[in-house]
C-alpha atoms as a PDB file:
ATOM      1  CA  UNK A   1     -13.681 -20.743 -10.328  1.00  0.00           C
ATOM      2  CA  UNK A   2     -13.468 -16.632  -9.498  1.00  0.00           C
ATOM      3  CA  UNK A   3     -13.045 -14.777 -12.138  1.00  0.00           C
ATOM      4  CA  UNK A   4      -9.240 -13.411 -12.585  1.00  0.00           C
ATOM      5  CA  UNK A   5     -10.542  -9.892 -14.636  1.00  0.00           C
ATOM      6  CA  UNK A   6     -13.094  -9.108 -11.764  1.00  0.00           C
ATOM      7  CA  UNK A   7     -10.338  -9.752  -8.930  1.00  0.00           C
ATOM      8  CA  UNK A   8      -7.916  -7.311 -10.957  1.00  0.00           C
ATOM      9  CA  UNK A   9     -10.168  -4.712 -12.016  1.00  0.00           C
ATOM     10  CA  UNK A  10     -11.741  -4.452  -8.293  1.00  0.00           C
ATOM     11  CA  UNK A  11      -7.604  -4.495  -7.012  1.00  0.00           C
ATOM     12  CA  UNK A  12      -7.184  -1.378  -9.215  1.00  0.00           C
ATOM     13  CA  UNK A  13     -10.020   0.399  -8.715  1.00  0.00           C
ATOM     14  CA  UNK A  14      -8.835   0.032  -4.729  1.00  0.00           C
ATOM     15  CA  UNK A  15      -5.293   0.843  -5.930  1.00  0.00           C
ATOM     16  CA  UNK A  16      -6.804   4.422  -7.378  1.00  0.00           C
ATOM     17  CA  UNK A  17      -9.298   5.091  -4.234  1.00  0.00           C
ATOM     18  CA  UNK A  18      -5.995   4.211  -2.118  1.00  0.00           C
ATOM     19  CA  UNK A  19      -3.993   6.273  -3.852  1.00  0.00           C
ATOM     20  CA  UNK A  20      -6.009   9.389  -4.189  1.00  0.00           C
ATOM     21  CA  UNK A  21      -6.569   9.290  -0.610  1.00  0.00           C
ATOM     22  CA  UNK A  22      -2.805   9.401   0.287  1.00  0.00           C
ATOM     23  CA  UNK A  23      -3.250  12.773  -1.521  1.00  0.00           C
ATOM     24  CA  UNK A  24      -1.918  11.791  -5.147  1.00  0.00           C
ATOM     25  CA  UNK A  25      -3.707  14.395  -6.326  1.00  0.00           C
ATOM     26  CA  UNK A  26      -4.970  12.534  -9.389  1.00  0.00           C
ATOM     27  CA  UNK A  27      -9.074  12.714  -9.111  1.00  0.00           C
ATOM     28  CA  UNK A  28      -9.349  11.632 -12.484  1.00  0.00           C
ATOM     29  CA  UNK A  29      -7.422   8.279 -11.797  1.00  0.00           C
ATOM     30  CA  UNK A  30     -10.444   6.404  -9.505  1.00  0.00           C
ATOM     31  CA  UNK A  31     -12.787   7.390 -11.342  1.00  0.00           C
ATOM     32  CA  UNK A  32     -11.149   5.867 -14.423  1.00  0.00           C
ATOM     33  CA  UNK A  33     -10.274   2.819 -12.746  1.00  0.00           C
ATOM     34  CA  UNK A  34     -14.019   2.188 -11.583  1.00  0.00           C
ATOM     35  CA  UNK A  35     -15.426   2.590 -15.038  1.00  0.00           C
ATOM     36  CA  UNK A  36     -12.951   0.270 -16.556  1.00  0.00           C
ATOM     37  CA  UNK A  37     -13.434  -2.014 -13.608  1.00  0.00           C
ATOM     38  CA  UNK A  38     -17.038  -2.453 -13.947  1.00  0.00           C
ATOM     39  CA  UNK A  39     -16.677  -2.772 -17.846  1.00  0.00           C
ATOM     40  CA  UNK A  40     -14.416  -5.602 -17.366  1.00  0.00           C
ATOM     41  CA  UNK A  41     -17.085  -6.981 -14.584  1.00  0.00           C
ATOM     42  CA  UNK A  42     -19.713  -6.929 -17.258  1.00  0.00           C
ATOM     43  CA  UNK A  43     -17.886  -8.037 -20.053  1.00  0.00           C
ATOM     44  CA  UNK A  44     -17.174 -11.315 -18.532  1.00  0.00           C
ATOM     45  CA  UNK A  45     -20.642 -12.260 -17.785  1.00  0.00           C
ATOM     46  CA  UNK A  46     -22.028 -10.272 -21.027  1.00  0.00           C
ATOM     47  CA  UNK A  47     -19.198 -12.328 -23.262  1.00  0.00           C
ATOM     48  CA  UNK A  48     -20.188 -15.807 -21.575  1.00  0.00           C
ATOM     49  CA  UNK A  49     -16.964 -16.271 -20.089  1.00  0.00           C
ATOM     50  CA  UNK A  50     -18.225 -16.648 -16.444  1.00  0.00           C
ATOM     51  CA  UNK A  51     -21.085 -16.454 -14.421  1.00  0.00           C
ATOM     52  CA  UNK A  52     -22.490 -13.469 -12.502  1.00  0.00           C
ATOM     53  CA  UNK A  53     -21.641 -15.981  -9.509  1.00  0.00           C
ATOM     54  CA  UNK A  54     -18.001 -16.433 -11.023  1.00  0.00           C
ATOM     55  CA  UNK A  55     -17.540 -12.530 -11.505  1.00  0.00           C
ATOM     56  CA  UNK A  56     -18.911 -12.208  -7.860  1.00  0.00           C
ATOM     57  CA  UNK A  57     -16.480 -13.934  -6.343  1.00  0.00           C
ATOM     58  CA  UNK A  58     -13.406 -12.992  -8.002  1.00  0.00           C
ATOM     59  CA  UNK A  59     -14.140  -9.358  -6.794  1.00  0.00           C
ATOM     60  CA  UNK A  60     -14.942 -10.801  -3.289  1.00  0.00           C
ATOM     61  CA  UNK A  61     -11.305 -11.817  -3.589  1.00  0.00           C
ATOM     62  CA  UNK A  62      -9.649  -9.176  -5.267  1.00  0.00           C
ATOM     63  CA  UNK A  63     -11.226  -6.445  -2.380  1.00  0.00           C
ATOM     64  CA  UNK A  64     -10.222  -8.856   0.386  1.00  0.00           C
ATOM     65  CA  UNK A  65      -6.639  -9.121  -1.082  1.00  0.00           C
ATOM     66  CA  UNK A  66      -6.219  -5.447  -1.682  1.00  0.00           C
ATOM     67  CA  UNK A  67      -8.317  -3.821   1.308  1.00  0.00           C
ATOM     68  CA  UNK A  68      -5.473  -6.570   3.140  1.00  0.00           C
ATOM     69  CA  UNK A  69      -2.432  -5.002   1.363  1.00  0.00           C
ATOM     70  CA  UNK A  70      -3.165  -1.577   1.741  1.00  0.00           C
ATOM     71  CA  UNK A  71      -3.978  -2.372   5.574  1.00  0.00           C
ATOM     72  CA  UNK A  72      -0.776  -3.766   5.890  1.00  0.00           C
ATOM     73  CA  UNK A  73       1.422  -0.863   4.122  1.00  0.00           C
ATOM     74  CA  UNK A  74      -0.572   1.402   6.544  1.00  0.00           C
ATOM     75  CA  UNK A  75       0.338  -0.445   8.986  1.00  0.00           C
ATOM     76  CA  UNK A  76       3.783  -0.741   8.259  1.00  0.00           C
ATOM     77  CA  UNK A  77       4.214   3.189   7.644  1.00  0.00           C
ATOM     78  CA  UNK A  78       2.391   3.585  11.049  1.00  0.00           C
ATOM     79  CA  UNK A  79       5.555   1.660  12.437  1.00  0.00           C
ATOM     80  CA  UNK A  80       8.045   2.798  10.701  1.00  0.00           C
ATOM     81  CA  UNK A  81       6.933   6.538  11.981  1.00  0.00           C
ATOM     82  CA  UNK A  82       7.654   6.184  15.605  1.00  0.00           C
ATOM     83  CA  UNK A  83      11.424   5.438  15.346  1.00  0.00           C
ATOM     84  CA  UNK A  84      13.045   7.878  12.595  1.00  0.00           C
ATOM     85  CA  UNK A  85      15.901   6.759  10.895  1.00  0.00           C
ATOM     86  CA  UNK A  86      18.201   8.414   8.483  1.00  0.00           C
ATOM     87  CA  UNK A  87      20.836   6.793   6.646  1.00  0.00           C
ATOM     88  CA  UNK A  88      23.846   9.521   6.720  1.00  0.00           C
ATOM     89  CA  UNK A  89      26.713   6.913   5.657  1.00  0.00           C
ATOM     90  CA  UNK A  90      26.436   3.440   5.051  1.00  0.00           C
ATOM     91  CA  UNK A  91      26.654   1.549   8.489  1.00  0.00           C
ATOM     92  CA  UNK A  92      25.776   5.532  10.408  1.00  0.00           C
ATOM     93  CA  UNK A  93      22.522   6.201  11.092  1.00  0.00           C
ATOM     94  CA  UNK A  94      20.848   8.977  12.883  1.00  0.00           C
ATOM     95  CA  UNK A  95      17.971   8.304  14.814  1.00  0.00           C
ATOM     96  CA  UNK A  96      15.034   9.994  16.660  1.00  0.00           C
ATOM     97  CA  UNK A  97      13.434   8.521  19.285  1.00  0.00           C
ATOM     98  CA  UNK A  98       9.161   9.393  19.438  1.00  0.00           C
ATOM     99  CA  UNK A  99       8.937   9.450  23.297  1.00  0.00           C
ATOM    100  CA  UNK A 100      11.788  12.215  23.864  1.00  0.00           C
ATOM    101  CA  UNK A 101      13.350  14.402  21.710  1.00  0.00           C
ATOM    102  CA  UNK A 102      16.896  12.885  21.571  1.00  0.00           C
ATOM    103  CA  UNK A 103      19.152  12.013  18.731  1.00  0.00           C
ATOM    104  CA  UNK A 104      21.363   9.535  18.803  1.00  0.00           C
ATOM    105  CA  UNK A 105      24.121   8.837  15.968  1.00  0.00           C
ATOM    106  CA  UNK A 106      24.614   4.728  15.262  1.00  0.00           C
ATOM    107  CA  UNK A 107      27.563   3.575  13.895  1.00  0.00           C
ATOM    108  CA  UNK A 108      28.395   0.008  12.841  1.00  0.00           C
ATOM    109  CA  UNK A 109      32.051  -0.184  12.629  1.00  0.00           C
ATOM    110  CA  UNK A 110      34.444  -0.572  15.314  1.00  0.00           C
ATOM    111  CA  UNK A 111      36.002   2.023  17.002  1.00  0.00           C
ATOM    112  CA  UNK A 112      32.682   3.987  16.568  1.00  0.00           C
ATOM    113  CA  UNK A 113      30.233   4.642  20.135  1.00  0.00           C
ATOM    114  CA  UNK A 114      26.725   6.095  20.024  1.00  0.00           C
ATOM    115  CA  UNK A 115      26.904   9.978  20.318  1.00  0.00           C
ATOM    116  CA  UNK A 116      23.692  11.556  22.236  1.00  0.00           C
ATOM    117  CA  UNK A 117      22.651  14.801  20.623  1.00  0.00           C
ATOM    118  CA  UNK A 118      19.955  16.579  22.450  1.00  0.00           C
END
């Protein structure tokens, strides 16, 4: 069975290389998250709880889980960047379309039409 500390301590050390790359501006943060993480690693084989093959795979698992979620959010922010939307009122939105430079103000009551603002 994978270990549970290894796949946590590998998400979080991921976490803190993730987040200093989106310019968190916290340099001290990865590097605290590795030495912790491989302290934990150790520990469980060192203490007898698991196996070196144990501790192996749970961090197999916890970098395929995270490198996956952070792919995803990056993704998802990647999408969320070509169509701008901001909430002005709740049901009005303005948005901006990427491919021309056009505004257009969304409405969802009645009585309400789309206004074009160039």
């Amino acid at each position: 069975m994978p270990s549970g500390h290894s796949s946590f301590s590998v998400c979080f050390i991921i976490w803190s290389a993730y987040a200093y790359y989106m310019n968190l501006k916290k340099a001290w943060l990865p590097i605290f998250f590795l030495i912790a993480g491989i302290i934990v690693i150790i520990s469980r084989v060192y203490l007898g709880y698991h196996t070196l093959l144990q501790v192996s795979m749970g961090s197999t698992v916890g970098l395929f889980l995270s490198t996956t979620y952070f792919y995803m959010i990056h993704y998802k922010t990647k999408l969320m960047k070509r169509s701008r939307e901001i909430h002005l009122e709740e049901g009005i939105s303005l948005v901006k379309e990427s491919e021309i430079d056009n505004y257009h103000l969304l409405s969802n009551e009645e009585g309400h039409e789309m206004k074009k603002f160039l």
